[in-house]
N, C-alpha and C. Protein backbone atom coordinates (compact mmCIF):
# COMPACT_ATOMS: atom_id res chain seq x y z
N UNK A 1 -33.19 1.54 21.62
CA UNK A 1 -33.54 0.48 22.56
C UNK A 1 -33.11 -0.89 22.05
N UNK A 2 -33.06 -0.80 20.64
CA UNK A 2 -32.21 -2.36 20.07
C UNK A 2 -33.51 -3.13 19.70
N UNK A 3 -34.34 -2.53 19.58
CA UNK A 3 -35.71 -3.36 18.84
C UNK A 3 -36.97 -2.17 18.51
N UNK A 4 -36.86 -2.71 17.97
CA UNK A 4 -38.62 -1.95 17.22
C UNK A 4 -39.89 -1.82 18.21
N UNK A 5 -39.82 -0.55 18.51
CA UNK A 5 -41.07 -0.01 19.15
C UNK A 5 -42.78 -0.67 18.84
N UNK A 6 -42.94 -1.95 19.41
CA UNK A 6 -44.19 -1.75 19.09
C UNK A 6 -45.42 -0.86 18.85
N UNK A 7 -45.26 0.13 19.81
CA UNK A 7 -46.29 1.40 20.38
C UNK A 7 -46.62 2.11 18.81
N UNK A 8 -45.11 1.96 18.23
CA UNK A 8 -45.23 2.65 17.08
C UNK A 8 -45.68 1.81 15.49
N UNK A 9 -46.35 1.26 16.02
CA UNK A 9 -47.00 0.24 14.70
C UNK A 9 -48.45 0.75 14.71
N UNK A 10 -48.59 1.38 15.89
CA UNK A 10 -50.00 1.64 16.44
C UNK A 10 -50.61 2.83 15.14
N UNK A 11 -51.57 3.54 15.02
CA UNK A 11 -51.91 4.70 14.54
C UNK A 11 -52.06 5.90 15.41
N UNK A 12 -51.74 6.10 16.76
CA UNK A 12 -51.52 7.17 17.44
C UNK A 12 -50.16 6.94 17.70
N UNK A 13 -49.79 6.07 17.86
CA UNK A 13 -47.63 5.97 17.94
C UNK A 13 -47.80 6.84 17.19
N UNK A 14 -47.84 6.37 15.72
CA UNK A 14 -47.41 7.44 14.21
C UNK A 14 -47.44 8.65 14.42
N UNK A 15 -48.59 9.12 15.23
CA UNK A 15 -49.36 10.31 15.26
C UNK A 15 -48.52 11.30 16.54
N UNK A 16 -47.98 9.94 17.67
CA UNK A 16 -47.24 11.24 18.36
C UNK A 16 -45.87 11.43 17.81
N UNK A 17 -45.36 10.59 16.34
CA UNK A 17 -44.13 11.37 15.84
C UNK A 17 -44.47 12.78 15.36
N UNK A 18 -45.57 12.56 14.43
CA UNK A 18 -45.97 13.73 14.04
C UNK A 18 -45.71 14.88 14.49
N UNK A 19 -45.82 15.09 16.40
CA UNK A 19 -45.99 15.90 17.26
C UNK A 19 -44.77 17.07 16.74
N UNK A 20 -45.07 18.56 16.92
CA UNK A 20 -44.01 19.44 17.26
C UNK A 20 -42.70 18.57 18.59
N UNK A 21 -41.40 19.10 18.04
CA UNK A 21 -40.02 18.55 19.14
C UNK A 21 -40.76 18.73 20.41
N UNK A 22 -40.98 20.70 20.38
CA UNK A 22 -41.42 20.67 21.92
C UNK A 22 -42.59 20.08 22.72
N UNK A 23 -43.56 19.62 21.95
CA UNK A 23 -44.23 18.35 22.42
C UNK A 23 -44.20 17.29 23.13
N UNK A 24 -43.21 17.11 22.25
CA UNK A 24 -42.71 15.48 22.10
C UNK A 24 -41.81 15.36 23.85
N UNK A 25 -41.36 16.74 23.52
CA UNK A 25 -39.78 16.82 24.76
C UNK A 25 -41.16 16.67 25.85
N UNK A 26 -42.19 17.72 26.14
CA UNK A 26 -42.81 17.87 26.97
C UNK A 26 -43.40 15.94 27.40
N UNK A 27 -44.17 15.74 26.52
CA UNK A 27 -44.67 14.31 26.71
C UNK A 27 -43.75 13.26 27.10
N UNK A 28 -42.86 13.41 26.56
CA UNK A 28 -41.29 12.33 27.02
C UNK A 28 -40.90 12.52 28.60
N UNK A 29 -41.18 14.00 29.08
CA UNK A 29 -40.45 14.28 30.69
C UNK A 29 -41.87 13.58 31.23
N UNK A 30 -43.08 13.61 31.04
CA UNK A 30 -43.96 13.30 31.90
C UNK A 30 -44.54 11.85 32.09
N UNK A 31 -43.69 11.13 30.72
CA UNK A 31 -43.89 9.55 30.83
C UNK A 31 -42.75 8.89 31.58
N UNK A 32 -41.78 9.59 31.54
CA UNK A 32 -40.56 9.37 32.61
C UNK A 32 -40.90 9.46 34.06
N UNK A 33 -41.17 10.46 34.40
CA UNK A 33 -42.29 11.11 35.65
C UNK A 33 -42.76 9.67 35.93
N UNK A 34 -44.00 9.57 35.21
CA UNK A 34 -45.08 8.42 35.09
C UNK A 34 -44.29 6.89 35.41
N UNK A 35 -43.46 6.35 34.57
CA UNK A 35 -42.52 5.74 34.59
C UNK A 35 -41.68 5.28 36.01
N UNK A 36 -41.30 6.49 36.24
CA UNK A 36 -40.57 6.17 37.87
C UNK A 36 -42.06 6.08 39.20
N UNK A 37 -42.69 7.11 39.12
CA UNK A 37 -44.19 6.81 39.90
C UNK A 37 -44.76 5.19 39.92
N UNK A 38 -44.54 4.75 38.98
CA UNK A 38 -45.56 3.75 38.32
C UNK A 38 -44.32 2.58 39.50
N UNK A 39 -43.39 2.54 39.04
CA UNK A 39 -42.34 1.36 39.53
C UNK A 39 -42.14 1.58 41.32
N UNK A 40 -42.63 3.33 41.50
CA UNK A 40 -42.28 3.09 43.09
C UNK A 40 -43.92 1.99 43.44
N UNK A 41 -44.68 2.80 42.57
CA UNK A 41 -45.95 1.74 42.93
C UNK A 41 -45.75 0.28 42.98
N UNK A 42 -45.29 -0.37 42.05
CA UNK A 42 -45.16 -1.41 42.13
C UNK A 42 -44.33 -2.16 43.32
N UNK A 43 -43.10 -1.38 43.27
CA UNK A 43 -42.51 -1.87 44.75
C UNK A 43 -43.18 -2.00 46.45
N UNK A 44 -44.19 -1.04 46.16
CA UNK A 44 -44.82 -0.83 47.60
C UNK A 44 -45.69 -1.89 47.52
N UNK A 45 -46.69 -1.82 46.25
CA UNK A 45 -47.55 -3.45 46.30
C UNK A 45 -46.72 -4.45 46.55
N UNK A 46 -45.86 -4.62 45.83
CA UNK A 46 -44.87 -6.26 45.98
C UNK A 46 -44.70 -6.17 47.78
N UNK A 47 -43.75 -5.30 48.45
CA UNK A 47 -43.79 -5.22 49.78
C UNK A 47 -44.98 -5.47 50.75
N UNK A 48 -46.34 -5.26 50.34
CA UNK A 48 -47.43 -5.53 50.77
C UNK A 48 -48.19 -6.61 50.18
N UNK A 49 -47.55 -7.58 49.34
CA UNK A 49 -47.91 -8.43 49.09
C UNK A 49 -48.96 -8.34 48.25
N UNK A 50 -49.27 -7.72 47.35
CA UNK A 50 -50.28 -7.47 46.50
C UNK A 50 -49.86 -7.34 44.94
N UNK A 51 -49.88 -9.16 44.70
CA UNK A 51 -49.26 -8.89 43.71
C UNK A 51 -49.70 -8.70 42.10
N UNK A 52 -50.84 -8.75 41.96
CA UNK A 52 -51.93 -8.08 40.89
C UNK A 52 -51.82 -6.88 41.03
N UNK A 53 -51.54 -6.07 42.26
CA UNK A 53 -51.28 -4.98 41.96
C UNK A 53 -49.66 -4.03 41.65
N UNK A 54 -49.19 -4.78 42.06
CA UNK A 54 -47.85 -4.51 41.71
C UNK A 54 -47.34 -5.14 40.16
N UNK A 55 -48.17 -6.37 39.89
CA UNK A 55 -48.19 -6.43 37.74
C UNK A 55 -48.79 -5.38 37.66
N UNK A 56 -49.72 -4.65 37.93
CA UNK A 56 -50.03 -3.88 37.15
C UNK A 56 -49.62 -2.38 36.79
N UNK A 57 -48.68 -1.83 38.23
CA UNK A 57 -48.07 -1.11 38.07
C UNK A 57 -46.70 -0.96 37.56
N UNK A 58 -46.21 -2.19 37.13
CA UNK A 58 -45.06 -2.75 36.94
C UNK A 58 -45.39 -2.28 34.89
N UNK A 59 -46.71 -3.08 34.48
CA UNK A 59 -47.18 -2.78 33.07
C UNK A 59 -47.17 -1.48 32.78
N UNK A 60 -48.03 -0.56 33.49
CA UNK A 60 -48.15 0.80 33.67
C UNK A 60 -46.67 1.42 33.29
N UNK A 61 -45.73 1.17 33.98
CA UNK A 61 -44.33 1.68 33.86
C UNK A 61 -43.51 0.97 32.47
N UNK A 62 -44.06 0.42 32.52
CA UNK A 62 -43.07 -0.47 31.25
C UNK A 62 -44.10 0.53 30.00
N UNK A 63 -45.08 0.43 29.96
CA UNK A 63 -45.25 1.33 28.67
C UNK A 63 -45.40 2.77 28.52
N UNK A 64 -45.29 3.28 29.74
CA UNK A 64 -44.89 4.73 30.01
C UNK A 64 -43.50 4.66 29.36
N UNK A 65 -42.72 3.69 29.33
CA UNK A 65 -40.90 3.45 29.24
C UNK A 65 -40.69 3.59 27.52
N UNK A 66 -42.27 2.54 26.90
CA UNK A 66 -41.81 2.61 25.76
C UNK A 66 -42.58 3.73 25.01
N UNK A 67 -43.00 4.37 25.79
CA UNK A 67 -43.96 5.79 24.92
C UNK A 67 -42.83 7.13 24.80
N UNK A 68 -41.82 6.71 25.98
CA UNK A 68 -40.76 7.70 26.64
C UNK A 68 -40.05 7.59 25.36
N UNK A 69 -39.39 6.33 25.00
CA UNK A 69 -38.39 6.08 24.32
C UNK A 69 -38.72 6.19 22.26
N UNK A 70 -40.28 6.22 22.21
CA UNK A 70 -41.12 6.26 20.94
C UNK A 70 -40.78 8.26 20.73
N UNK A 71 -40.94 8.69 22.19
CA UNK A 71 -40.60 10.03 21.70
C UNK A 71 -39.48 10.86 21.77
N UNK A 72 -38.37 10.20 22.04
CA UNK A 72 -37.32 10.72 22.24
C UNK A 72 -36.20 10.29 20.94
């Protein structure tokens, strides 16, 4: 990603390197999942004008992005 994973300074970051590959693969497809869900959310709030709720699904996706990228 060209910078240092915050997520992974954390003590469960550390902990999901730890994880078995096939873990990791599994948890990586479902924060991606999460990730794209999260951003259609946000687009539909922004369109409806709700925009506390569309930051927040916008946040939601952004660290689904960097949990994706912590395990891959």
């Amino acid at each position: 990603m060209g910078y240092i994973n915050p997520l992974l300074n954390l003590p469960a970051g550390k902990a999901l390197l730890q994880l078995p590959a096939e873990d990791r693969a599994r948890i990586e497809a479902v924060m991606r999942q999460l990730r794209d869900q999260a951003n259609a959310e946000a687009e539909n709030a922004w369109r409806r004008r709700k925009g506390p709720m569309a930051a927040y699904w916008r946040a939601v996706a952004t660290y689904a992005r960097h949990i994706a990228h912590a395990l891959s």
